[in-house]
Structure formats: C-alpha cells, structure tokens
N, C-alpha and C. Protein backbone atom coordinates (compact mmCIF):
# COMPACT_ATOMS: atom_id res chain seq x y z
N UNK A 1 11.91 11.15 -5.96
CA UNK A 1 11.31 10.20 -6.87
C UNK A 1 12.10 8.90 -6.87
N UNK A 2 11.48 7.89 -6.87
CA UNK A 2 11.80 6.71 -7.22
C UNK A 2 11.13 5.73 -8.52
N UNK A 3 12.38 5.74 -9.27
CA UNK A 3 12.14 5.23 -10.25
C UNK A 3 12.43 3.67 -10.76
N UNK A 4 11.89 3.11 -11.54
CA UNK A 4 11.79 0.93 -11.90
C UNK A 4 11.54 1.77 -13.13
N UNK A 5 11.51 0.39 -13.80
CA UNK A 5 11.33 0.02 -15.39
C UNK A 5 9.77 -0.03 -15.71
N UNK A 6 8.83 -0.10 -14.83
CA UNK A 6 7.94 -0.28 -15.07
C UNK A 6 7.28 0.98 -14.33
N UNK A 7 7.33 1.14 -13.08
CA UNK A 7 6.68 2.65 -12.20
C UNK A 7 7.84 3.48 -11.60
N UNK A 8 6.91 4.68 -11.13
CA UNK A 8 7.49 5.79 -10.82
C UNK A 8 7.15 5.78 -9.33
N UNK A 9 7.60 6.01 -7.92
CA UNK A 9 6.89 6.40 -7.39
C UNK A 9 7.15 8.15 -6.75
N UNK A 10 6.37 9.08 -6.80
CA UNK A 10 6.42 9.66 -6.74
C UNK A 10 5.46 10.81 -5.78
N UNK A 11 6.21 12.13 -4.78
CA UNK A 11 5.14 12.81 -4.34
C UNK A 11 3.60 12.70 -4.61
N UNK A 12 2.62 12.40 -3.33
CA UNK A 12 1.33 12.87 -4.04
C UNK A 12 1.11 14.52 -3.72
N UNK A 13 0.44 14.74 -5.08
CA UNK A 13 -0.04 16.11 -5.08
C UNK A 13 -1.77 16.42 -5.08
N UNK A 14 -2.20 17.45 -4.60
CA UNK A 14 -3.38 17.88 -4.92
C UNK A 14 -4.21 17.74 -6.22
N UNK A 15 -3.01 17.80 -6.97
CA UNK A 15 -3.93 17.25 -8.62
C UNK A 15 -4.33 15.62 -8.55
N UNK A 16 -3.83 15.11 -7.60
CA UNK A 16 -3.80 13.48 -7.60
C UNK A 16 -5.10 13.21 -6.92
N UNK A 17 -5.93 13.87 -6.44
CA UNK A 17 -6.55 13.97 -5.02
C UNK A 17 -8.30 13.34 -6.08
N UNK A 18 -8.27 14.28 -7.09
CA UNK A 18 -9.56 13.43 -7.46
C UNK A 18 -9.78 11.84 -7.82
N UNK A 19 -8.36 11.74 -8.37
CA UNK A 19 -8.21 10.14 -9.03
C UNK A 19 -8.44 9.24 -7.93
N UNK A 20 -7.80 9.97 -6.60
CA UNK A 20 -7.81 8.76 -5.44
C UNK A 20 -9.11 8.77 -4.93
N UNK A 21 -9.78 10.22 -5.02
CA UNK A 21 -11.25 9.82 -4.07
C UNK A 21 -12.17 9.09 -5.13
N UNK A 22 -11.51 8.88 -6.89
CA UNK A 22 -12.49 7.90 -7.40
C UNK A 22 -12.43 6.56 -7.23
N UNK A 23 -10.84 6.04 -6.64
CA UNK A 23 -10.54 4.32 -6.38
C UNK A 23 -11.25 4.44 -4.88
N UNK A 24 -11.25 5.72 -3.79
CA UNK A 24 -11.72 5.55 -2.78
C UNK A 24 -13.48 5.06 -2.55
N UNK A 25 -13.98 5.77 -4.04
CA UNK A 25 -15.22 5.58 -3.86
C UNK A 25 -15.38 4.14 -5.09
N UNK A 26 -14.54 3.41 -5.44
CA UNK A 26 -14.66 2.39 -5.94
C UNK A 26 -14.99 0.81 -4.94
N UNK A 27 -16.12 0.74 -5.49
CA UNK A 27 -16.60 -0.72 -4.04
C UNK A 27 -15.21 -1.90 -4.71
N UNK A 28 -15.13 -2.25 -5.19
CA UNK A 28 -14.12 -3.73 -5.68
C UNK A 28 -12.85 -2.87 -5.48
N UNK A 29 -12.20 -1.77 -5.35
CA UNK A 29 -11.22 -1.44 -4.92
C UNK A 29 -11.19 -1.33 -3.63
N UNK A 30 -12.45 -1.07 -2.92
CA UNK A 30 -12.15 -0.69 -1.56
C UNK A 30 -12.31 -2.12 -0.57
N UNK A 31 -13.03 -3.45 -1.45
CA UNK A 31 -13.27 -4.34 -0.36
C UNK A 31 -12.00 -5.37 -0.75
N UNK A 32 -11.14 -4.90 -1.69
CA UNK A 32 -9.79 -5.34 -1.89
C UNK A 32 -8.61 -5.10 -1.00
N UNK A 33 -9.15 -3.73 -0.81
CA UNK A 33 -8.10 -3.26 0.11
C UNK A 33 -8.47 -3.62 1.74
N UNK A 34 -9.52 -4.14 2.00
CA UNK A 34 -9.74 -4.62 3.82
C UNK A 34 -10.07 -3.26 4.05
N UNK A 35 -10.28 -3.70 5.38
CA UNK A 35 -10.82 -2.52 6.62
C UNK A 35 -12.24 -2.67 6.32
N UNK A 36 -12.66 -0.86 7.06
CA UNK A 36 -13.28 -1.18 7.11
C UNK A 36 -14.67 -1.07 5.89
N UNK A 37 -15.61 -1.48 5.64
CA UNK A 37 -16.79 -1.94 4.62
C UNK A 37 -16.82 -0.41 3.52
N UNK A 38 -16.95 -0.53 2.63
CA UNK A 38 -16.73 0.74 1.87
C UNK A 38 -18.29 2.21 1.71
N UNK A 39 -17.82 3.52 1.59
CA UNK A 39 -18.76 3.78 2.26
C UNK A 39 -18.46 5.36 1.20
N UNK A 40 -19.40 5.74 1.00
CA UNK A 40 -19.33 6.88 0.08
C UNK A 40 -18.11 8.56 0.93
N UNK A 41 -17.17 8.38 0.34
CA UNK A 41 -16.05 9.77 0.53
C UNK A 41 -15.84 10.55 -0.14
N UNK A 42 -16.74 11.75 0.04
CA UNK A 42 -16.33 12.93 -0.68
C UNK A 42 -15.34 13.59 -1.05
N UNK A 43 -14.95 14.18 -1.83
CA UNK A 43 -13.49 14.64 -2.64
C UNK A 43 -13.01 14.98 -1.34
N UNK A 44 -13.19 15.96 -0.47
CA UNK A 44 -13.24 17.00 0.58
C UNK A 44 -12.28 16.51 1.37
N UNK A 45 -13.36 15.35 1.64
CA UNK A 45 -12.76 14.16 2.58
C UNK A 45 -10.99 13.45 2.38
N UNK A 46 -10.91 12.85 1.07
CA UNK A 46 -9.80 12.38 0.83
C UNK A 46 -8.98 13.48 0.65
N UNK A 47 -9.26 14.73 -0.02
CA UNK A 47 -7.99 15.74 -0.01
C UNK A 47 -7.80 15.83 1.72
N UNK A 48 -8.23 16.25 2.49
CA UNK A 48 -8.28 16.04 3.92
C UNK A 48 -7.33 15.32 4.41
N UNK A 49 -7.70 14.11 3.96
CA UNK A 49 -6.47 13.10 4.55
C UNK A 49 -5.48 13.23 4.36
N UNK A 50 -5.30 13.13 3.03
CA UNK A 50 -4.29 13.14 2.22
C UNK A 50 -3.41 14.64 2.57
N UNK A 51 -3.80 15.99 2.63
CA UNK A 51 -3.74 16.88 3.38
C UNK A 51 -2.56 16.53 4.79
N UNK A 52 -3.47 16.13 5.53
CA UNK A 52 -2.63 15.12 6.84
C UNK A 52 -1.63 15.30 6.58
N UNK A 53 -1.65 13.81 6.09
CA UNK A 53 -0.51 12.68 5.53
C UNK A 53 0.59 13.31 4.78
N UNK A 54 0.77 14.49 4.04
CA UNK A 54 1.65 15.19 4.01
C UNK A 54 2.36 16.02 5.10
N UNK A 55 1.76 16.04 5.66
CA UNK A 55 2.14 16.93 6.88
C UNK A 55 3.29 16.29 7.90
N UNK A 56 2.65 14.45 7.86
CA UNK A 56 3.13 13.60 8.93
C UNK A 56 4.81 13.13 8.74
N UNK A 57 5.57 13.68 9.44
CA UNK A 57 7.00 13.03 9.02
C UNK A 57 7.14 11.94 9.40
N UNK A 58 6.56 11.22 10.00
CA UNK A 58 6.65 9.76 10.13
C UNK A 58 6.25 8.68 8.62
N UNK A 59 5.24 9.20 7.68
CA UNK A 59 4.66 8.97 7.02
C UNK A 59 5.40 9.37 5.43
N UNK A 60 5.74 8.56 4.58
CA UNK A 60 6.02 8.54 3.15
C UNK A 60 4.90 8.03 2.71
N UNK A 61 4.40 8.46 1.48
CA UNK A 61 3.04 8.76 0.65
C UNK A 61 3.56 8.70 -0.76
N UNK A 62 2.76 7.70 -1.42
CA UNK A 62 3.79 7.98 -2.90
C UNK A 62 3.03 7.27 -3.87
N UNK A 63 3.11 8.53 -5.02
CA UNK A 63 1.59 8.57 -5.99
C UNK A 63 2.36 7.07 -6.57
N UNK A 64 1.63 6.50 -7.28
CA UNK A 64 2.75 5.13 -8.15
C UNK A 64 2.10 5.60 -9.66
N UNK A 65 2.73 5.68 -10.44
CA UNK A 65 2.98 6.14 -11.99
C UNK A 65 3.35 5.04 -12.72
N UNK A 66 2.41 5.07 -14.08
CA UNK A 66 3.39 4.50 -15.14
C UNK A 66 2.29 4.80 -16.50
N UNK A 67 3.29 4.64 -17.65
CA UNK A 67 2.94 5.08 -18.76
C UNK A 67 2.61 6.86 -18.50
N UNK A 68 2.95 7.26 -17.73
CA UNK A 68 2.83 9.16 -17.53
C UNK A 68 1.11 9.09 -16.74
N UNK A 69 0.40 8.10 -15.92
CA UNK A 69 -0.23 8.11 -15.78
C UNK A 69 -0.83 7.30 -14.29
N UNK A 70 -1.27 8.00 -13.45
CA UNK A 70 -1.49 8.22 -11.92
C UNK A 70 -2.23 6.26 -11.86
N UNK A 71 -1.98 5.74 -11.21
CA UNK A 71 -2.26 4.04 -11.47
C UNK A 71 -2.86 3.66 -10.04
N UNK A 72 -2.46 4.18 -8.27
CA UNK A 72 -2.32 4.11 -7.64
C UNK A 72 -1.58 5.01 -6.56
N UNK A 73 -1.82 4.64 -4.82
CA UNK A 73 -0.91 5.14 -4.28
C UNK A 73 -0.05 3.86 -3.25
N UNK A 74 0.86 4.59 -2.53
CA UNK A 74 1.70 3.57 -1.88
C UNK A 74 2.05 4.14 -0.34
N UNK A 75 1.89 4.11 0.87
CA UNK A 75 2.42 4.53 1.92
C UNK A 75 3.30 3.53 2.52
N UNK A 76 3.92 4.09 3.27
CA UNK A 76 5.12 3.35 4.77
C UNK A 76 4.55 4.40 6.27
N UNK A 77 3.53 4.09 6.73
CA UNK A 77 3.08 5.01 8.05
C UNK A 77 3.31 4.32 9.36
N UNK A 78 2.61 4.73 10.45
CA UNK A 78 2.47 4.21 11.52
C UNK A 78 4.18 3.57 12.23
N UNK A 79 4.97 4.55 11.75
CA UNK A 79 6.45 4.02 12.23
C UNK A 79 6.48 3.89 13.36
N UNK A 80 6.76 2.76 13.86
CA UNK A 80 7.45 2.29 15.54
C UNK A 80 8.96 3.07 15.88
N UNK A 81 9.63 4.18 16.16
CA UNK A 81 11.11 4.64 15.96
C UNK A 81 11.67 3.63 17.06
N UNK A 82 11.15 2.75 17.80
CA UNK A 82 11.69 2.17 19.03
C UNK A 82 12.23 0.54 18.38
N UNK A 83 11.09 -0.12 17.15
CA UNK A 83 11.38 -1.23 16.88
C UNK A 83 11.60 -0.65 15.63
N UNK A 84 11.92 0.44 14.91
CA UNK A 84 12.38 0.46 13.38
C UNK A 84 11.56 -0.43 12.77
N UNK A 85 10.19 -0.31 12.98
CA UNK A 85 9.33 -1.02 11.83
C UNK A 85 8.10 0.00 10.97
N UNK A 86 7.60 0.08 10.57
CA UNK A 86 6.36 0.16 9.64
C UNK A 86 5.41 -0.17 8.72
N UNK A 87 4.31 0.22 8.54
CA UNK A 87 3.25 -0.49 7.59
C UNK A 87 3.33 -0.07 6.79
N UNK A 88 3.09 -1.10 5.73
CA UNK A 88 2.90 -0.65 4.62
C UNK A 88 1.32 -0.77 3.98
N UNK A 89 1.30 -0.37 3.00
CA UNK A 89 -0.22 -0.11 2.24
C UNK A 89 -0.15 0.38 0.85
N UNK A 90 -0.68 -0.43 0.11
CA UNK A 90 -0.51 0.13 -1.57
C UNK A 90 -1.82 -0.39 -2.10
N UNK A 91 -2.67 0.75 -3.34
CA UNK A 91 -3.67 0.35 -3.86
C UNK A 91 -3.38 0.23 -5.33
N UNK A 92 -3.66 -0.40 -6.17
CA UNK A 92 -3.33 -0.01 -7.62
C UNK A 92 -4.86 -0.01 -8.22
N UNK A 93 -5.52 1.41 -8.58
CA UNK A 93 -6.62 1.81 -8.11
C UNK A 93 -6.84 1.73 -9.84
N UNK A 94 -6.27 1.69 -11.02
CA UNK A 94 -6.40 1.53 -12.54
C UNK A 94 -6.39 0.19 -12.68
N UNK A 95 -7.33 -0.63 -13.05
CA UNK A 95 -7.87 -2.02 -13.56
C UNK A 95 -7.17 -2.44 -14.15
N UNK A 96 -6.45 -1.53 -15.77
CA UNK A 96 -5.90 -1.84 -16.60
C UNK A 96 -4.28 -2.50 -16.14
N UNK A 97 -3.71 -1.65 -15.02
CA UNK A 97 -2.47 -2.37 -14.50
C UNK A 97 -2.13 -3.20 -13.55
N UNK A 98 -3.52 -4.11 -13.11
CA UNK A 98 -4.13 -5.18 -12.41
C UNK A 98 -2.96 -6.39 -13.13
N UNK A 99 -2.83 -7.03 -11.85
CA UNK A 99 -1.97 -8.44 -12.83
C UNK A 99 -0.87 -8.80 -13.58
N UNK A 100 0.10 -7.66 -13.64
CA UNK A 100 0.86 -7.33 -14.59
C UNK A 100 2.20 -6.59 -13.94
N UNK A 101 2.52 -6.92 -13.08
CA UNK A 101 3.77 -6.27 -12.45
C UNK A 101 4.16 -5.12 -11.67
N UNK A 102 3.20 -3.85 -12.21
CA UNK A 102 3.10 -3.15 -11.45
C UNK A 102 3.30 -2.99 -9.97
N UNK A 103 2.28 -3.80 -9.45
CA UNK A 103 2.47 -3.46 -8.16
C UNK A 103 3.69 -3.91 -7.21
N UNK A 104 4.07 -5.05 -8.14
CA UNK A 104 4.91 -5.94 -7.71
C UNK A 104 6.44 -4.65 -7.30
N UNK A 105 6.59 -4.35 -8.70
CA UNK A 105 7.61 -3.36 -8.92
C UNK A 105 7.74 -2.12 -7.75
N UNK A 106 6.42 -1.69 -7.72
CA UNK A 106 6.50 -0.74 -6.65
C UNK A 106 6.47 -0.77 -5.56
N UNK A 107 6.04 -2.21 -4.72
CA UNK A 107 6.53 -3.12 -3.70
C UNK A 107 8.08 -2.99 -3.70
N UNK A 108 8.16 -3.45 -4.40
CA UNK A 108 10.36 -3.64 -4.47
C UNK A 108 10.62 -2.04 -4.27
N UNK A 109 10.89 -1.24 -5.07
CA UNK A 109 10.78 0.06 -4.64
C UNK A 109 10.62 0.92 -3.25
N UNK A 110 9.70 0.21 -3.26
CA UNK A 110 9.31 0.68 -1.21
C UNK A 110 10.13 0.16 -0.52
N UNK A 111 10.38 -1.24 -0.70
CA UNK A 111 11.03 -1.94 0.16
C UNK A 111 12.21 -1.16 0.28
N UNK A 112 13.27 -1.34 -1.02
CA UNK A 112 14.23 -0.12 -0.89
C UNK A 112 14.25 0.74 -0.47
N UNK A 113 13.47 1.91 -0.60
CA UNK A 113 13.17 3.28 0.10
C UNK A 113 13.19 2.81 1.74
N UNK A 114 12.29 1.71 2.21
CA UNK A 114 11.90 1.81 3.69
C UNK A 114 13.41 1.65 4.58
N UNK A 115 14.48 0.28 3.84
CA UNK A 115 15.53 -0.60 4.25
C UNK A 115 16.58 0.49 4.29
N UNK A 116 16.46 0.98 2.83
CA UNK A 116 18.14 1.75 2.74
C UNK A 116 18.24 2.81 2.96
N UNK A 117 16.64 3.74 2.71
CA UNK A 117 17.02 5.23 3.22
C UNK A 117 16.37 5.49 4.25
N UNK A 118 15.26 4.56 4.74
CA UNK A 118 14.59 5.24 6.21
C UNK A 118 15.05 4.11 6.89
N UNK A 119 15.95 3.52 7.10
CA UNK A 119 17.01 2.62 8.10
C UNK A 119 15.31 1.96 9.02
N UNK A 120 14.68 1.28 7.95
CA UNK A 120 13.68 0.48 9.16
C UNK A 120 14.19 -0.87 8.88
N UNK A 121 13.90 -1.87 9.72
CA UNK A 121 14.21 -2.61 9.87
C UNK A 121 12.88 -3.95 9.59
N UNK A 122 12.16 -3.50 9.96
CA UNK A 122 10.96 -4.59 9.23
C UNK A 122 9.81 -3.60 8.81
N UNK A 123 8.99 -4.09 7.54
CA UNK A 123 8.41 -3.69 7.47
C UNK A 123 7.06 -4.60 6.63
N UNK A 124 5.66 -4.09 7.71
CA UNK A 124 4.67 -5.09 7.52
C UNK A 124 3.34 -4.66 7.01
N UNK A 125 2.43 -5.86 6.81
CA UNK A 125 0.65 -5.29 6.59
C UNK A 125 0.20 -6.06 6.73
N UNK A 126 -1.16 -5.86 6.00
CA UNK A 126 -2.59 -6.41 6.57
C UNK A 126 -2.95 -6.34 5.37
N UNK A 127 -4.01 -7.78 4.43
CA UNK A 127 -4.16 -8.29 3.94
C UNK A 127 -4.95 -8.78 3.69
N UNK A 128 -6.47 -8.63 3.26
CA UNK A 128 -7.32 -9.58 3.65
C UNK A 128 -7.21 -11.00 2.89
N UNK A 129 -7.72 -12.49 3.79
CA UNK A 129 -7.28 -13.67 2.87
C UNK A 129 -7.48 -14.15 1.84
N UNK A 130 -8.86 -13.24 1.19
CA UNK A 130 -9.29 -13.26 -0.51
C UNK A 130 -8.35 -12.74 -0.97
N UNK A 131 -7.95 -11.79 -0.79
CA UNK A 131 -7.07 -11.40 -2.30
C UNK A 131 -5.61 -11.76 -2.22
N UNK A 132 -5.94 -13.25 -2.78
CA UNK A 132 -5.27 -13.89 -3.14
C UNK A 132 -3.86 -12.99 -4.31
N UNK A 133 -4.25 -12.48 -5.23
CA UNK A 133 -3.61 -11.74 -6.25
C UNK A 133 -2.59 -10.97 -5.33
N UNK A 134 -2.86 -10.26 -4.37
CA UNK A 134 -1.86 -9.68 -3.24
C UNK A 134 -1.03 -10.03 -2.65
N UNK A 135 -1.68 -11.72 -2.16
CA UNK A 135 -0.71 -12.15 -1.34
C UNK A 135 0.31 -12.89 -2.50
N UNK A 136 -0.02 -13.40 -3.22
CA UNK A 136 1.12 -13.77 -4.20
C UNK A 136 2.19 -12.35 -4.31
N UNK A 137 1.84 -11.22 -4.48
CA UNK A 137 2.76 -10.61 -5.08
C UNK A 137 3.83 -10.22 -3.78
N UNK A 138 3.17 -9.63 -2.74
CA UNK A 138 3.56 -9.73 -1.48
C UNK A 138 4.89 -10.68 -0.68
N UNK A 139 3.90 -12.34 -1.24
CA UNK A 139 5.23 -12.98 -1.23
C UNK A 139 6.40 -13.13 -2.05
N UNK A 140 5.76 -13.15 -3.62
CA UNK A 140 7.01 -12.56 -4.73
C UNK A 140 7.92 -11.72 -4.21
N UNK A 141 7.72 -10.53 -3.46
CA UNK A 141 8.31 -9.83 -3.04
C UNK A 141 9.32 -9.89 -1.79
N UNK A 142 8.91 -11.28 -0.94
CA UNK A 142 9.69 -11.03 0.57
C UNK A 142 9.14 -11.50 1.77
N UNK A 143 7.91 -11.00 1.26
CA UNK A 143 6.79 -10.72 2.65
C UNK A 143 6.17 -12.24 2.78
N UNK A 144 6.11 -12.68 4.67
CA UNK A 144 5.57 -14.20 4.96
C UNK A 144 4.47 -13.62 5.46
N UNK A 145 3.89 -14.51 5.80
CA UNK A 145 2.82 -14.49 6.77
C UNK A 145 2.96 -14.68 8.09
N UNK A 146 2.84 -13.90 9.04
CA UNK A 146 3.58 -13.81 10.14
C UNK A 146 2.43 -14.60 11.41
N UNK A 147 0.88 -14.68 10.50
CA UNK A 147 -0.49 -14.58 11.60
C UNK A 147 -1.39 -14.21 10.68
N UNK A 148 -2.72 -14.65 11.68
CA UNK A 148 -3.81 -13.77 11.28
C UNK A 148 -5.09 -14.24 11.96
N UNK A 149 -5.99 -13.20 12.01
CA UNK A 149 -6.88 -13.19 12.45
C UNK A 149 -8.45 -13.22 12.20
N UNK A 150 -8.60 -14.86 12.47
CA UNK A 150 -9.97 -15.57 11.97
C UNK A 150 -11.01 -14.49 12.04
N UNK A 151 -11.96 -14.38 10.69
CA UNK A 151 -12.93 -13.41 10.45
C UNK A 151 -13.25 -12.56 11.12
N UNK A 152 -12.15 -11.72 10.94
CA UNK A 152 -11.77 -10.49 11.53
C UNK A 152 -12.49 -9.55 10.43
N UNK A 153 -12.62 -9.43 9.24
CA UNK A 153 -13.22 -8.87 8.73
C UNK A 153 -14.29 -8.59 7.72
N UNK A 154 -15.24 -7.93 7.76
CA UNK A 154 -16.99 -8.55 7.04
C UNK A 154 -16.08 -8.03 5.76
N UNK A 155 -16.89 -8.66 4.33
CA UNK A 155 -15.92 -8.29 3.25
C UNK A 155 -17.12 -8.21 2.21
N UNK A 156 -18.15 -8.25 1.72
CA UNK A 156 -18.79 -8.15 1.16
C UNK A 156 -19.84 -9.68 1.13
N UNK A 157 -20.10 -9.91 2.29
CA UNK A 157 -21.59 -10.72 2.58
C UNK A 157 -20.78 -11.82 3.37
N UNK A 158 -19.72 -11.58 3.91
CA UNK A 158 -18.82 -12.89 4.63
C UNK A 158 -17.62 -12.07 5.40
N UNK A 159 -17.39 -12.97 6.79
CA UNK A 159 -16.25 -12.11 7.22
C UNK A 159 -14.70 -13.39 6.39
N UNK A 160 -13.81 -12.71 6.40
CA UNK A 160 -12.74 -12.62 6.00
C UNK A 160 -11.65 -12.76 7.00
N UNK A 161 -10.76 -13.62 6.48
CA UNK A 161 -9.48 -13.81 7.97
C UNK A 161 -8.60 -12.52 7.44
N UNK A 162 -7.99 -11.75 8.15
CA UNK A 162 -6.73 -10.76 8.31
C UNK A 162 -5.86 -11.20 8.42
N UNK A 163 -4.59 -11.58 7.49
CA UNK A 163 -3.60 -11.84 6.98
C UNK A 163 -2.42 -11.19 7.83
N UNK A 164 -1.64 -11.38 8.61
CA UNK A 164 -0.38 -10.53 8.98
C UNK A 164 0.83 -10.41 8.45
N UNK A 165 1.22 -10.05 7.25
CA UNK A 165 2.41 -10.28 6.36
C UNK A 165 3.92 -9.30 7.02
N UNK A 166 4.71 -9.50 6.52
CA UNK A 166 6.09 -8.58 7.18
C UNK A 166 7.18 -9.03 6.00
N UNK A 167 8.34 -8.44 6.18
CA UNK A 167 9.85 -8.56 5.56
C UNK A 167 10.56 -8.17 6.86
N UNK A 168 11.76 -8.63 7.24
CA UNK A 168 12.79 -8.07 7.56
C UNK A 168 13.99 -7.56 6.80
N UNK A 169 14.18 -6.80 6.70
CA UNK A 169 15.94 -5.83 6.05
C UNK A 169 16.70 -6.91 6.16
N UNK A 170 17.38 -7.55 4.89
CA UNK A 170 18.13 -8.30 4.66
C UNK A 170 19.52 -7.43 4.98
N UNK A 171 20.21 -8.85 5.42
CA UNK A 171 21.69 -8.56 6.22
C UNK A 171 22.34 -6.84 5.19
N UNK A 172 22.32 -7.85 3.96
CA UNK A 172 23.06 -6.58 3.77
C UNK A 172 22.33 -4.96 3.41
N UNK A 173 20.83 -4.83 3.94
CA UNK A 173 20.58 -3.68 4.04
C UNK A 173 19.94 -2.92 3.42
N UNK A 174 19.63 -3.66 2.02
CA UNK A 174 18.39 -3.19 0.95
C UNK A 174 17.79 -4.39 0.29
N UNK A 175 17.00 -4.48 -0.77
CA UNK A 175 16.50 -5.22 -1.31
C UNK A 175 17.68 -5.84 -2.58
C-alpha cells in the first residue's frame, strides 16, 4: 500500500471489479480516457482483464482510495526492462473527486513507487488534447509533452490530437 494525505493506493481486488466495469461502461469517463471509442463491457469482461493484469509482473495495478472509498484505478504497464521506462494510466472514475487533488496526489505516489522502488527511469502516456484538466495535472506533476499525434483519435464527433507526455527520475531518484 501506498499511502498521501489525500489517497490510498492500493491492490485491486475482485470486489473492485464491479465499480470499474461501471466507469468502464461510463461514456464521459471512457472518451476522457482516449483510445479507443467507448463500447458496452460486460462485468465478465473487465474482471477478465483485470484477472490478467494481476497475473502480469511487469504490470503494477492500483485501486486509488479515499474517504474509505474505491474513486479510481492507476497502472505502470508495458515496461521496456532494456530502456527502464513505462506507461502510465490512471482513471478517477467518481465525479465527486474530479478537480480536487486527488488525482494529482496519486500521480505523485506512482511516480514514487515507479522511480524509487521499480528503479524505472522514465515514465510516460497518452493523453488525449481535450482533456485539458489532465494535462494540467500531469504537468503539475512533472510530466512535458514530449509529441503528439495530429487527429489521431475520433473522440466523440471529432478526431482529437494524442498528446505524448513523460517524466524522467530526477537525479536524486524519487519524487
């Protein structure tokens, strides 16, 4: 567990699995998050993945908590072991903790976890260029814009540029 003043982040579990296939089947959560166009996922489905993704040792998965209450999730996947890098990805799938630090907090958090205990050395994402609210926090956090790629993605009646954000591990090694 990793713990802030504001979130928790913590193992996801099977009890977590309905909350996520309801932000999964949420349209304004899902065309927030990019990729690809949002599309009806059965419980089945996301325990499935999620299933996976426990499995994957390359992969940290981590429910994000606060007030004793499931808010979001957070990964570090797709590790490069050759360039010590990885992606990151976080949803904060409760409305109510929209805007307000949260995510910010559990950004910092990751970052720590990725720098000081999984010795990566950069770590990046993808962004779409509307959500604006992201990339602010993103950069609050560290993360530039490294690139991106002109309407790369349809987003709800328009394509959307893909954002390439990153951090590198500061000299001395954590956040």
């Amino acid at each position: 567990m990793l713990i802030g003043e504001l979130v928790t982040l913590r193992a996801i579990e099977p009890d977590d699995y309905p909350m996520l296939a309801r932000w999964a089947n949420d349209v304004e959560v899902e065309l927030l998050g990019g990729g690809d166009p949002p599309a009806p996922r059965p419980l089945t489905s996301v325990s499935a993945m999620f299933d996976r993704m426990r499995d994957d040792r390359d992969a940290s998965n981590f429910a994000i908590v606060a007030d004793g209450l499931l808010i979001g999730q957070l990964g570090l996947h797709g590790v490069d072991h050759a360039a010590s890098t990885a992606e990151l990805g976080i949803t904060i799938g409760n409305r109510e903790y929209w805007g307000r630090g949260y995510g910010r907090e559990a950004l910092l958090l990751a970052l720590d976890y990725g720098f000081r205990l999984r010795n990566l050395r950069k770590i990046w994402l993808t962004v779409n260029a509307s959500n604006e609210r992201a990339i602010r926090a993103y950069a609050a956090v560290g993360f530039v814009e490294e690139g991106r790629q002109r309407e790369q993605v349809w987003n709800a009646g328009h394509y959307d540029d893909l954002v390439y954000m990153g951090i590198i591990r500061p000299p001395s090694g954590g956040r």
